[in-house]
PDB file of N, CA and C in Angstrom:
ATOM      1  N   UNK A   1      22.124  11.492 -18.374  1.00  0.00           N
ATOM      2  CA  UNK A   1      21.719  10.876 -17.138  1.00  0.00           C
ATOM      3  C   UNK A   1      22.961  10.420 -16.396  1.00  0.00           C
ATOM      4  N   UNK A   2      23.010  10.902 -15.262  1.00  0.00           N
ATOM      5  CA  UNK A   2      23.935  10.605 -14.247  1.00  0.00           C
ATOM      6  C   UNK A   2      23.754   9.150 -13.058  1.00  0.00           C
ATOM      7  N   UNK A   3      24.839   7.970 -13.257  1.00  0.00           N
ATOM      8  CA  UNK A   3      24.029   7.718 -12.061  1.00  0.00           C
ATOM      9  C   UNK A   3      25.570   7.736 -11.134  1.00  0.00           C
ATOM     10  N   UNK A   4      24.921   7.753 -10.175  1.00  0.00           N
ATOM     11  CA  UNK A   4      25.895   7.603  -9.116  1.00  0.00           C
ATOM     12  C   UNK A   4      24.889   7.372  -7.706  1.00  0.00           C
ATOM     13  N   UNK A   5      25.490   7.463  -6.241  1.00  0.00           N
ATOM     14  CA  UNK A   5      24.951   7.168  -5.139  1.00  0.00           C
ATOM     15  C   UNK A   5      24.173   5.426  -5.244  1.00  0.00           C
ATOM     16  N   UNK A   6      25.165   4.335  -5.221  1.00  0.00           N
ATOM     17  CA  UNK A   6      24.715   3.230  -5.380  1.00  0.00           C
ATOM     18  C   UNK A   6      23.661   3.186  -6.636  1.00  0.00           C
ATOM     19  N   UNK A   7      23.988   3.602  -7.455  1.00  0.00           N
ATOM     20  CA  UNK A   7      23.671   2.826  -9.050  1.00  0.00           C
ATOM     21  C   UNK A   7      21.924   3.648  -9.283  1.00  0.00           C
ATOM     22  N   UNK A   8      21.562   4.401  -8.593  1.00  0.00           N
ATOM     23  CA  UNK A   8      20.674   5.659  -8.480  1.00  0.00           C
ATOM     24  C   UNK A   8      20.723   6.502 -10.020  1.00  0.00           C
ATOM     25  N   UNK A   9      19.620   6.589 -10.224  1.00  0.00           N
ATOM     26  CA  UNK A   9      19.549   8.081 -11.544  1.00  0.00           C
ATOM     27  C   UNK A   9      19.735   9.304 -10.787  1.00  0.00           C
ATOM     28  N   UNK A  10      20.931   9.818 -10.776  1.00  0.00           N
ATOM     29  CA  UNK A  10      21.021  11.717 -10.545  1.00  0.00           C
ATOM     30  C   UNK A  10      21.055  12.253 -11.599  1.00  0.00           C
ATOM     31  N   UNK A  11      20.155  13.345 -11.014  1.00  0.00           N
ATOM     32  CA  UNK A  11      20.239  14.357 -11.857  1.00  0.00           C
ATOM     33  C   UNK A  11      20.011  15.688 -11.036  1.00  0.00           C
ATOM     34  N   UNK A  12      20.251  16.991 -11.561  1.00  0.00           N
ATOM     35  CA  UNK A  12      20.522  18.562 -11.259  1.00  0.00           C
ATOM     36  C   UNK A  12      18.750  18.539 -11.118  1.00  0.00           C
ATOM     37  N   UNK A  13      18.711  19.919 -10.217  1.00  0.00           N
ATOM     38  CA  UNK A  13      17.239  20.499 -10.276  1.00  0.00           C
ATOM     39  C   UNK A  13      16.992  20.657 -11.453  1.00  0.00           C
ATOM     40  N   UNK A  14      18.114  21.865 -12.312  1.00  0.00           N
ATOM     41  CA  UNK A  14      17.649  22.027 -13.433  1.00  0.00           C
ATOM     42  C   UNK A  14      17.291  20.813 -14.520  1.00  0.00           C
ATOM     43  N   UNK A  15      18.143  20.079 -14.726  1.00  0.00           N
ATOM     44  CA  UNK A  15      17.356  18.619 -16.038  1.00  0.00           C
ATOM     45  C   UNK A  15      16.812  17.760 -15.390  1.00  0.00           C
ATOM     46  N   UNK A  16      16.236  18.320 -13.745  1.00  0.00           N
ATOM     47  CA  UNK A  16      14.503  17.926 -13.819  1.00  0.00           C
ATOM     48  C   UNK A  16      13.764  18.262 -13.999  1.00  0.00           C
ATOM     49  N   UNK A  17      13.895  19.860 -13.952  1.00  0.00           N
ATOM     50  CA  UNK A  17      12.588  20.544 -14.124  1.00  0.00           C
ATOM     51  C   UNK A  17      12.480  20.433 -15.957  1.00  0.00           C
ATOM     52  N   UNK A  18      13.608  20.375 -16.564  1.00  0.00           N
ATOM     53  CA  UNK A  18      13.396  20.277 -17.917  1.00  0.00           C
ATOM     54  C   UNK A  18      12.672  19.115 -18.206  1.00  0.00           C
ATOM     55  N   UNK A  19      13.051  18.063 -18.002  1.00  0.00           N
ATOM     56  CA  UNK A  19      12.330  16.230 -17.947  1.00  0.00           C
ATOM     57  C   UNK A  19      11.771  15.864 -16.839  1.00  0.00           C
ATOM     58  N   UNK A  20      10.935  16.166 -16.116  1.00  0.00           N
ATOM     59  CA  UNK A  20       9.956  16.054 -14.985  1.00  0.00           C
ATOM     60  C   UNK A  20       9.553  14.680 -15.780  1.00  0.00           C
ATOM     61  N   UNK A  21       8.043  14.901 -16.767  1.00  0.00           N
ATOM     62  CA  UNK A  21       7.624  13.826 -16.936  1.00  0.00           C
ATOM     63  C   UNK A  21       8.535  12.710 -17.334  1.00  0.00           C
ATOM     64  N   UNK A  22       9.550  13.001 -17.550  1.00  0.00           N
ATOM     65  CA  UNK A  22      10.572  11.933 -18.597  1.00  0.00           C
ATOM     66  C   UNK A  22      10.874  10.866 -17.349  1.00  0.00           C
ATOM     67  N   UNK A  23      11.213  11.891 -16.034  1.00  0.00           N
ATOM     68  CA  UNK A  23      11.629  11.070 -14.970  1.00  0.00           C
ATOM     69  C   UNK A  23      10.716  10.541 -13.780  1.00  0.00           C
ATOM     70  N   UNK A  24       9.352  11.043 -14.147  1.00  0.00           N
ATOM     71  CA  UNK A  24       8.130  10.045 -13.374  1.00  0.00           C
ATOM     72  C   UNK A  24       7.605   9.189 -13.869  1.00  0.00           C
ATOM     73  N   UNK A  25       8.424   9.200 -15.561  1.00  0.00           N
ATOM     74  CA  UNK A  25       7.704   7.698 -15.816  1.00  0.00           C
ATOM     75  C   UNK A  25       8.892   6.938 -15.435  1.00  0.00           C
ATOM     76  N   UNK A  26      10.079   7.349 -15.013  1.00  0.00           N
ATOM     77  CA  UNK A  26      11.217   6.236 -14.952  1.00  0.00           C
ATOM     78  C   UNK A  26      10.834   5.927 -13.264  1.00  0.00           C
ATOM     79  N   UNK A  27      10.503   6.901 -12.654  1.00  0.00           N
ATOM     80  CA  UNK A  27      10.310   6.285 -11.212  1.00  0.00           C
ATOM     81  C   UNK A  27       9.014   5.199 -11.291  1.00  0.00           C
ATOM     82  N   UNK A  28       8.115   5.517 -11.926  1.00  0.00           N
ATOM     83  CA  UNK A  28       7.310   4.925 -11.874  1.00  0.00           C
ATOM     84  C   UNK A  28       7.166   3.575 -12.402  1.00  0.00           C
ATOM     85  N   UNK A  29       8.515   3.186 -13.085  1.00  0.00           N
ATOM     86  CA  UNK A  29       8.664   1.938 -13.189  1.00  0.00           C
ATOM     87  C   UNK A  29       9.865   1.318 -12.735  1.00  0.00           C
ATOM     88  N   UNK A  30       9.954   2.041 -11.185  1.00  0.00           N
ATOM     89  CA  UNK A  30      11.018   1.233 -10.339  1.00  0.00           C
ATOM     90  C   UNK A  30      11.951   2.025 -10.543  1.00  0.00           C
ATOM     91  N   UNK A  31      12.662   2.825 -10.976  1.00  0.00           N
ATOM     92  CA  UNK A  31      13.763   3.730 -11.172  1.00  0.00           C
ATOM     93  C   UNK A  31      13.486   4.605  -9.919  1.00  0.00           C
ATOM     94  N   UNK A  32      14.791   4.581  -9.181  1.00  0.00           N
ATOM     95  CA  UNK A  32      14.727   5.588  -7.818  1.00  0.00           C
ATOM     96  C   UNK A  32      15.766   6.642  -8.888  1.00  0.00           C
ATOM     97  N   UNK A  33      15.274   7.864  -8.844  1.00  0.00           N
ATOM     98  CA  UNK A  33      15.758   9.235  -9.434  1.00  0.00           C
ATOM     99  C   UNK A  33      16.017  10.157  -7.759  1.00  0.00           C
ATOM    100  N   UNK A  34      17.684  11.017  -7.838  1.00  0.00           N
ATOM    101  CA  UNK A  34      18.258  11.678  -7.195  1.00  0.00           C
ATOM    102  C   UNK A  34      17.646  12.833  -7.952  1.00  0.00           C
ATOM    103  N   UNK A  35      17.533  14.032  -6.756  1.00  0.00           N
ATOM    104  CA  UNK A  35      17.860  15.159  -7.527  1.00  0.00           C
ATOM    105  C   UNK A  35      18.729  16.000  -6.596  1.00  0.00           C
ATOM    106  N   UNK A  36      19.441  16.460  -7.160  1.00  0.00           N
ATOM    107  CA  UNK A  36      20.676  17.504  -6.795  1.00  0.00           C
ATOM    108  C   UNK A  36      20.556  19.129  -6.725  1.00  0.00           C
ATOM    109  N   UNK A  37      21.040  19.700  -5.798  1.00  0.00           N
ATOM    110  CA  UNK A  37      20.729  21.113  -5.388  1.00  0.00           C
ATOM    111  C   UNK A  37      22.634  21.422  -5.146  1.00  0.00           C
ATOM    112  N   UNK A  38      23.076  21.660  -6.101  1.00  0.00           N
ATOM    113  CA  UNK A  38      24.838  22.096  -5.555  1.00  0.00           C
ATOM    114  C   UNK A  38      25.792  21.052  -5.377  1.00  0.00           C
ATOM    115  N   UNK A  39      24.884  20.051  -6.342  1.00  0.00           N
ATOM    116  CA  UNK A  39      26.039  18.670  -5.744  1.00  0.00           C
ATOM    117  C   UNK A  39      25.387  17.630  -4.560  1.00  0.00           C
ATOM    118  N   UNK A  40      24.745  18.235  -3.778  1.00  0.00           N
ATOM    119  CA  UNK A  40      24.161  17.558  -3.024  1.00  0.00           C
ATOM    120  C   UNK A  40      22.712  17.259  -2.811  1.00  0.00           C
ATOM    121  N   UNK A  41      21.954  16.037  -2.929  1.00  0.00           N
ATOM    122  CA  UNK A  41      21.008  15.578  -3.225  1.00  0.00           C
ATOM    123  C   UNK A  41      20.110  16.149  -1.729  1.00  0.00           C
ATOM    124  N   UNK A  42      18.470  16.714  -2.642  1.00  0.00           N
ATOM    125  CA  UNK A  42      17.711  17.014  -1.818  1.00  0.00           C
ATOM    126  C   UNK A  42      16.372  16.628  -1.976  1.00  0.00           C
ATOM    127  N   UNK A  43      16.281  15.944  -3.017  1.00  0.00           N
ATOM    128  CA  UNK A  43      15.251  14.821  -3.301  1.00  0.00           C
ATOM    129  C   UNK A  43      15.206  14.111  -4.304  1.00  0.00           C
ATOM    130  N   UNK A  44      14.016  12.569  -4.010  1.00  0.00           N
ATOM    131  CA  UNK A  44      14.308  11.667  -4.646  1.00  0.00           C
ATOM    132  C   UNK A  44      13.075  11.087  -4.863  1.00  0.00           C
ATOM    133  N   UNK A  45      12.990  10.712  -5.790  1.00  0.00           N
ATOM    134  CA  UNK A  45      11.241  10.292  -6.861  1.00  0.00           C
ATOM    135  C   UNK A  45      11.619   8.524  -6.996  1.00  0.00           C
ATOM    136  N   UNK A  46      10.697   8.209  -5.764  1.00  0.00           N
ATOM    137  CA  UNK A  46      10.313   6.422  -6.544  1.00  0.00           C
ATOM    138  C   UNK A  46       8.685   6.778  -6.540  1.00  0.00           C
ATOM    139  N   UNK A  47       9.135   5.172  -6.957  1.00  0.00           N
ATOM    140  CA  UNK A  47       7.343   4.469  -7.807  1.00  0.00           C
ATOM    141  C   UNK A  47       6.437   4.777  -6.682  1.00  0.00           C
ATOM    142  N   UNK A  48       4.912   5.302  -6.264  1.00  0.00           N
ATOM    143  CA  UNK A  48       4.032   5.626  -5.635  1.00  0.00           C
ATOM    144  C   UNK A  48       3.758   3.968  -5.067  1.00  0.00           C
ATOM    145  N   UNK A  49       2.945   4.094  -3.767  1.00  0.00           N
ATOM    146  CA  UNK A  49       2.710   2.704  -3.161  1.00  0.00           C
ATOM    147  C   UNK A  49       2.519   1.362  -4.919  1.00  0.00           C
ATOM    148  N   UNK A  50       3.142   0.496  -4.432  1.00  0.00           N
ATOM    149  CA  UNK A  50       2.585  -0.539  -5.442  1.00  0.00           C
ATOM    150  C   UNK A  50       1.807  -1.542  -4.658  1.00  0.00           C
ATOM    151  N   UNK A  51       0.826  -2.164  -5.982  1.00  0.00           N
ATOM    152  CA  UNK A  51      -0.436  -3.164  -5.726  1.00  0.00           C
ATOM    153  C   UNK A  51       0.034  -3.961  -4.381  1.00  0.00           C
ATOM    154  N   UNK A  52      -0.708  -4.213  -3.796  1.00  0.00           N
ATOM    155  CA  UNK A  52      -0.511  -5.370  -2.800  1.00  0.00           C
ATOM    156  C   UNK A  52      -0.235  -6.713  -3.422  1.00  0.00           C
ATOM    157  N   UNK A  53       0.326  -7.536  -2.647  1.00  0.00           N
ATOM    158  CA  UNK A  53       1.191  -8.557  -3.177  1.00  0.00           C
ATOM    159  C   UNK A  53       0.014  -9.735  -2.726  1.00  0.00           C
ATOM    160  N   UNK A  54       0.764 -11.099  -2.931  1.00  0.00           N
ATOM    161  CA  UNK A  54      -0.668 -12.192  -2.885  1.00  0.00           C
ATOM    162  C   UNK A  54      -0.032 -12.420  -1.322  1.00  0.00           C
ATOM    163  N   UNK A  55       1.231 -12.255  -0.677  1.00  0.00           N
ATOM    164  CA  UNK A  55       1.625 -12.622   0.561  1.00  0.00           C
ATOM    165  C   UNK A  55       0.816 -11.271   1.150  1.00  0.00           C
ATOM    166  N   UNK A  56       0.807  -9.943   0.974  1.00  0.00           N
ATOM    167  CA  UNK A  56      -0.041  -9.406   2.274  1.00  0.00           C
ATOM    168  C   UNK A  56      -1.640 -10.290   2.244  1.00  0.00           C
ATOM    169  N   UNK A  57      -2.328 -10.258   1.172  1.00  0.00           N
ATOM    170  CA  UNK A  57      -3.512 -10.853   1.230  1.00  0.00           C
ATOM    171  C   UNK A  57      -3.406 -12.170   2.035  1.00  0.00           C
ATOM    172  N   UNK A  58      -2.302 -13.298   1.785  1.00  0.00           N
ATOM    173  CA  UNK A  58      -2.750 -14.292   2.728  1.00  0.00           C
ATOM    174  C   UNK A  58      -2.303 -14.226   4.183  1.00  0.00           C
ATOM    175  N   UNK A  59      -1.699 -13.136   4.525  1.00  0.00           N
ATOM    176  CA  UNK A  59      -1.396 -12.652   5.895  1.00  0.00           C
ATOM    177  C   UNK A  59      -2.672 -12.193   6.585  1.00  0.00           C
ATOM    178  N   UNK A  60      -3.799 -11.453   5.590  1.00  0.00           N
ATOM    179  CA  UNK A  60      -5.096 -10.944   5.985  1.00  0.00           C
ATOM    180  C   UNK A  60      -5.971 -12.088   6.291  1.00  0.00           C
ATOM    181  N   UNK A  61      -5.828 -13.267   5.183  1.00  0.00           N
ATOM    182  CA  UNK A  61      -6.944 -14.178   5.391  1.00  0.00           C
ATOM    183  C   UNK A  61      -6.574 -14.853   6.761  1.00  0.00           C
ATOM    184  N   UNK A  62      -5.353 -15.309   7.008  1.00  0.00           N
ATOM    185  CA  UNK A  62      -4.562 -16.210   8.291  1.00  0.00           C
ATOM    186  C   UNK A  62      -5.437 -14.802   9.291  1.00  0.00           C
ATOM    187  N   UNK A  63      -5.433 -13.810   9.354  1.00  0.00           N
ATOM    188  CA  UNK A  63      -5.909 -12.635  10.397  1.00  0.00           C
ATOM    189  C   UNK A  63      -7.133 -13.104  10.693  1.00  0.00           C
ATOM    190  N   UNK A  64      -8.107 -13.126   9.608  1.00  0.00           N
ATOM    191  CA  UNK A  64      -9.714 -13.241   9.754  1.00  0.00           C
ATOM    192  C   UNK A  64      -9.743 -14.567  10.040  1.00  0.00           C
ATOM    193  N   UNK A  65      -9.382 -15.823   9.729  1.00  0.00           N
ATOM    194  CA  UNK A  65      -8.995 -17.113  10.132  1.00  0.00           C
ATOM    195  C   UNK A  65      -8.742 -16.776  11.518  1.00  0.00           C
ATOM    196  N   UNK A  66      -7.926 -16.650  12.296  1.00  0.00           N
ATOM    197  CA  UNK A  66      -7.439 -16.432  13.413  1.00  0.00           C
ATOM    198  C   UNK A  66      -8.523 -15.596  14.516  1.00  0.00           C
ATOM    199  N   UNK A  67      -9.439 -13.854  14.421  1.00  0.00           N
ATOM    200  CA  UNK A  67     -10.432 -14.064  14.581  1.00  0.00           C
ATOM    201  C   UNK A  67     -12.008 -14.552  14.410  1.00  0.00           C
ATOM    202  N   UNK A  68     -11.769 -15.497  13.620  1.00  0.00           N
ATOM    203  CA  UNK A  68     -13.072 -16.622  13.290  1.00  0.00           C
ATOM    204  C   UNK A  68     -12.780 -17.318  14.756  1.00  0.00           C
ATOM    205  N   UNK A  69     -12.082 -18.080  14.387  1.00  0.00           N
ATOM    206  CA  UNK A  69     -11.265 -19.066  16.026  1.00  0.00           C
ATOM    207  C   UNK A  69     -11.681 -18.372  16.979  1.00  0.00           C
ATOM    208  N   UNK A  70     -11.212 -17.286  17.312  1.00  0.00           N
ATOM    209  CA  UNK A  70     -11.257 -16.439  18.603  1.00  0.00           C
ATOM    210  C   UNK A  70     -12.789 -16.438  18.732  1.00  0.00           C
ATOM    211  N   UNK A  71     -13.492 -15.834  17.836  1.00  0.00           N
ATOM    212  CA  UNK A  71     -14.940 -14.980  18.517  1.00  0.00           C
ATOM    213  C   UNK A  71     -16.255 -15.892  17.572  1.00  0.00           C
ATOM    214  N   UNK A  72     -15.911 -16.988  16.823  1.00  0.00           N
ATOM    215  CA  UNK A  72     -16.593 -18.047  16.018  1.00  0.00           C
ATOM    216  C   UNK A  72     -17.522 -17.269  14.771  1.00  0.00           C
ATOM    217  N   UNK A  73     -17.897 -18.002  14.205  1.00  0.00           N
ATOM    218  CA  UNK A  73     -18.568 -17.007  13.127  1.00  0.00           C
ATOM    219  C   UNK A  73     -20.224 -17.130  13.049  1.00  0.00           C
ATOM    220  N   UNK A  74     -20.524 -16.129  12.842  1.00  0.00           N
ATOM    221  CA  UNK A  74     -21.817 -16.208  13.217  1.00  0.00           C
ATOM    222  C   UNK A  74     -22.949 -16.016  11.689  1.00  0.00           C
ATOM    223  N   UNK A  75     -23.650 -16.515  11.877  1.00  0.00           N
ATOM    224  CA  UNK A  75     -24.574 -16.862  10.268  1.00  0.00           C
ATOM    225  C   UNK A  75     -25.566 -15.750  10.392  1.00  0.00           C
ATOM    226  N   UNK A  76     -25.714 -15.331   9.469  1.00  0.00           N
ATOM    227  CA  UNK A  76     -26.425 -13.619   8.875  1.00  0.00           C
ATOM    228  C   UNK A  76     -28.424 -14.425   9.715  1.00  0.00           C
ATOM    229  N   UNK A  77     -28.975 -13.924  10.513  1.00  0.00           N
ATOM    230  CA  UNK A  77     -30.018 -14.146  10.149  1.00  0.00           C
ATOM    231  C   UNK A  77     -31.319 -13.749   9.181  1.00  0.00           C
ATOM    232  N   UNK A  78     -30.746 -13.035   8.067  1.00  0.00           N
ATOM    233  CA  UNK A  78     -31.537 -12.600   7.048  1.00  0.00           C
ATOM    234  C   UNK A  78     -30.390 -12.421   5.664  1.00  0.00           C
ATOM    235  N   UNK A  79     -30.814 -13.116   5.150  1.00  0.00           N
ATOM    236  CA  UNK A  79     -30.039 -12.873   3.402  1.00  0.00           C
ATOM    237  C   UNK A  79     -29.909 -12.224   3.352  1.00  0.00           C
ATOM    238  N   UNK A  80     -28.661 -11.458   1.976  1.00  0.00           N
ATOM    239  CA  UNK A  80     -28.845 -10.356   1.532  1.00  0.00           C
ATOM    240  C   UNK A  80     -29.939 -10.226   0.589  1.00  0.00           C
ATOM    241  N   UNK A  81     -30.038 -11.369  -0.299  1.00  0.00           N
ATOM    242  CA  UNK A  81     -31.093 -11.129  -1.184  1.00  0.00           C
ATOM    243  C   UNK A  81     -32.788 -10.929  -0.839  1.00  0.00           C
ATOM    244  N   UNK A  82     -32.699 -11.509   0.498  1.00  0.00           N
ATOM    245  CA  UNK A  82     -34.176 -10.966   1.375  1.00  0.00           C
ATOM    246  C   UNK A  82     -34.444  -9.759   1.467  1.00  0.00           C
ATOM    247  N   UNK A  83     -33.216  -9.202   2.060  1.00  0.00           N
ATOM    248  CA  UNK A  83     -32.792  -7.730   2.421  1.00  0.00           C
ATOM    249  C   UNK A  83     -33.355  -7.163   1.267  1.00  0.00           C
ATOM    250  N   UNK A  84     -33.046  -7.210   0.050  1.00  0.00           N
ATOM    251  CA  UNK A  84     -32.888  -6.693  -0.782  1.00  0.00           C
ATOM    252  C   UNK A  84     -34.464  -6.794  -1.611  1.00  0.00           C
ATOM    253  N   UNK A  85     -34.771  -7.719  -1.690  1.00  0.00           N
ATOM    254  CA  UNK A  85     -36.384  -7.832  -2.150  1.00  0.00           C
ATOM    255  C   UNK A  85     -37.506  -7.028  -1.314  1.00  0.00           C
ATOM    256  N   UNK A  86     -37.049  -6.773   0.078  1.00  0.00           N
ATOM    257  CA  UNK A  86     -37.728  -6.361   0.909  1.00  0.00           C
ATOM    258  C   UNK A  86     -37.579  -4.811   0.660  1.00  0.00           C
ATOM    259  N   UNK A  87     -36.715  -3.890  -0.002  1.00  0.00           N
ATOM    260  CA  UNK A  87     -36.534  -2.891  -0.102  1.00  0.00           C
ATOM    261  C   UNK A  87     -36.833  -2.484  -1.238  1.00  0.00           C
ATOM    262  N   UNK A  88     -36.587  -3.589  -1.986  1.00  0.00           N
ATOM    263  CA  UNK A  88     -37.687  -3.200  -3.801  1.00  0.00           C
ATOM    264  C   UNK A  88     -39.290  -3.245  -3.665  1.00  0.00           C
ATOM    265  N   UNK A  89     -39.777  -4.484  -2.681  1.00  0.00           N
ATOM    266  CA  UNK A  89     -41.378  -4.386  -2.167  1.00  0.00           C
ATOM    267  C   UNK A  89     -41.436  -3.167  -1.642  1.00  0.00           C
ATOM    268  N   UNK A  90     -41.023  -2.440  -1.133  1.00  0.00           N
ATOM    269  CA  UNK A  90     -41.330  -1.097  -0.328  1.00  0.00           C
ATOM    270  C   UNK A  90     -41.549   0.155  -1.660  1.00  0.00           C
ATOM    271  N   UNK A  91     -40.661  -0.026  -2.570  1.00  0.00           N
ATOM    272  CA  UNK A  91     -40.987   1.117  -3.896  1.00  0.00           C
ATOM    273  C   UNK A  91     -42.631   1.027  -4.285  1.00  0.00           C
ATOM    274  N   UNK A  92     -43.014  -0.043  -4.494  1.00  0.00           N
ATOM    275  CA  UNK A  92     -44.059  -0.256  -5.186  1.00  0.00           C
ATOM    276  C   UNK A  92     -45.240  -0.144  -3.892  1.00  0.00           C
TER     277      UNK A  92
END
């Protein structure tokens, strides 16, 4: 394993295609992997989107907070569980 390009895993096309899986489990736990075509890098494997964090979620709630304020909130005039009894009375 090579690293170079700011502290990066490089490696050749070829000892990726040999260790593919070897090196999607390293991206996949935060390891950014180079790959090299002649010396010069032509792609690079990080970790797939990760979980949302607890700061985007309270950025969402401050959102829905914010249009509550704006447009006020308005109360269901039928339960769900009404809803729902009313659609099991209909089987029978």
């Amino acid at each position: 394993m090579t690293r170079d390009y700011n502290s990066h895993m490089v490696k050749t096309l070829r000892e990726s295609k040999a260790k593919l899986s070897e090196l999607v489990d390293l991206a996949s736990r935060g390891e950014e992997v180079l790959i090299t075509v002649r010396g010069k890098v032509k792609a690079r494997l990080i970790p797939a989107a990760m979980p949302r964090r607890l700061d985007d979620r309270a950025v969402w709630v401050a959102s829905l907070r914010g249009l509550h304020r704006k447009y006020g909130v308005r109360k269901a005039k039928t339960r769900g569980e009404d809803i729902l009894s009313e659609i099991r009375e209909d089987r029978f």
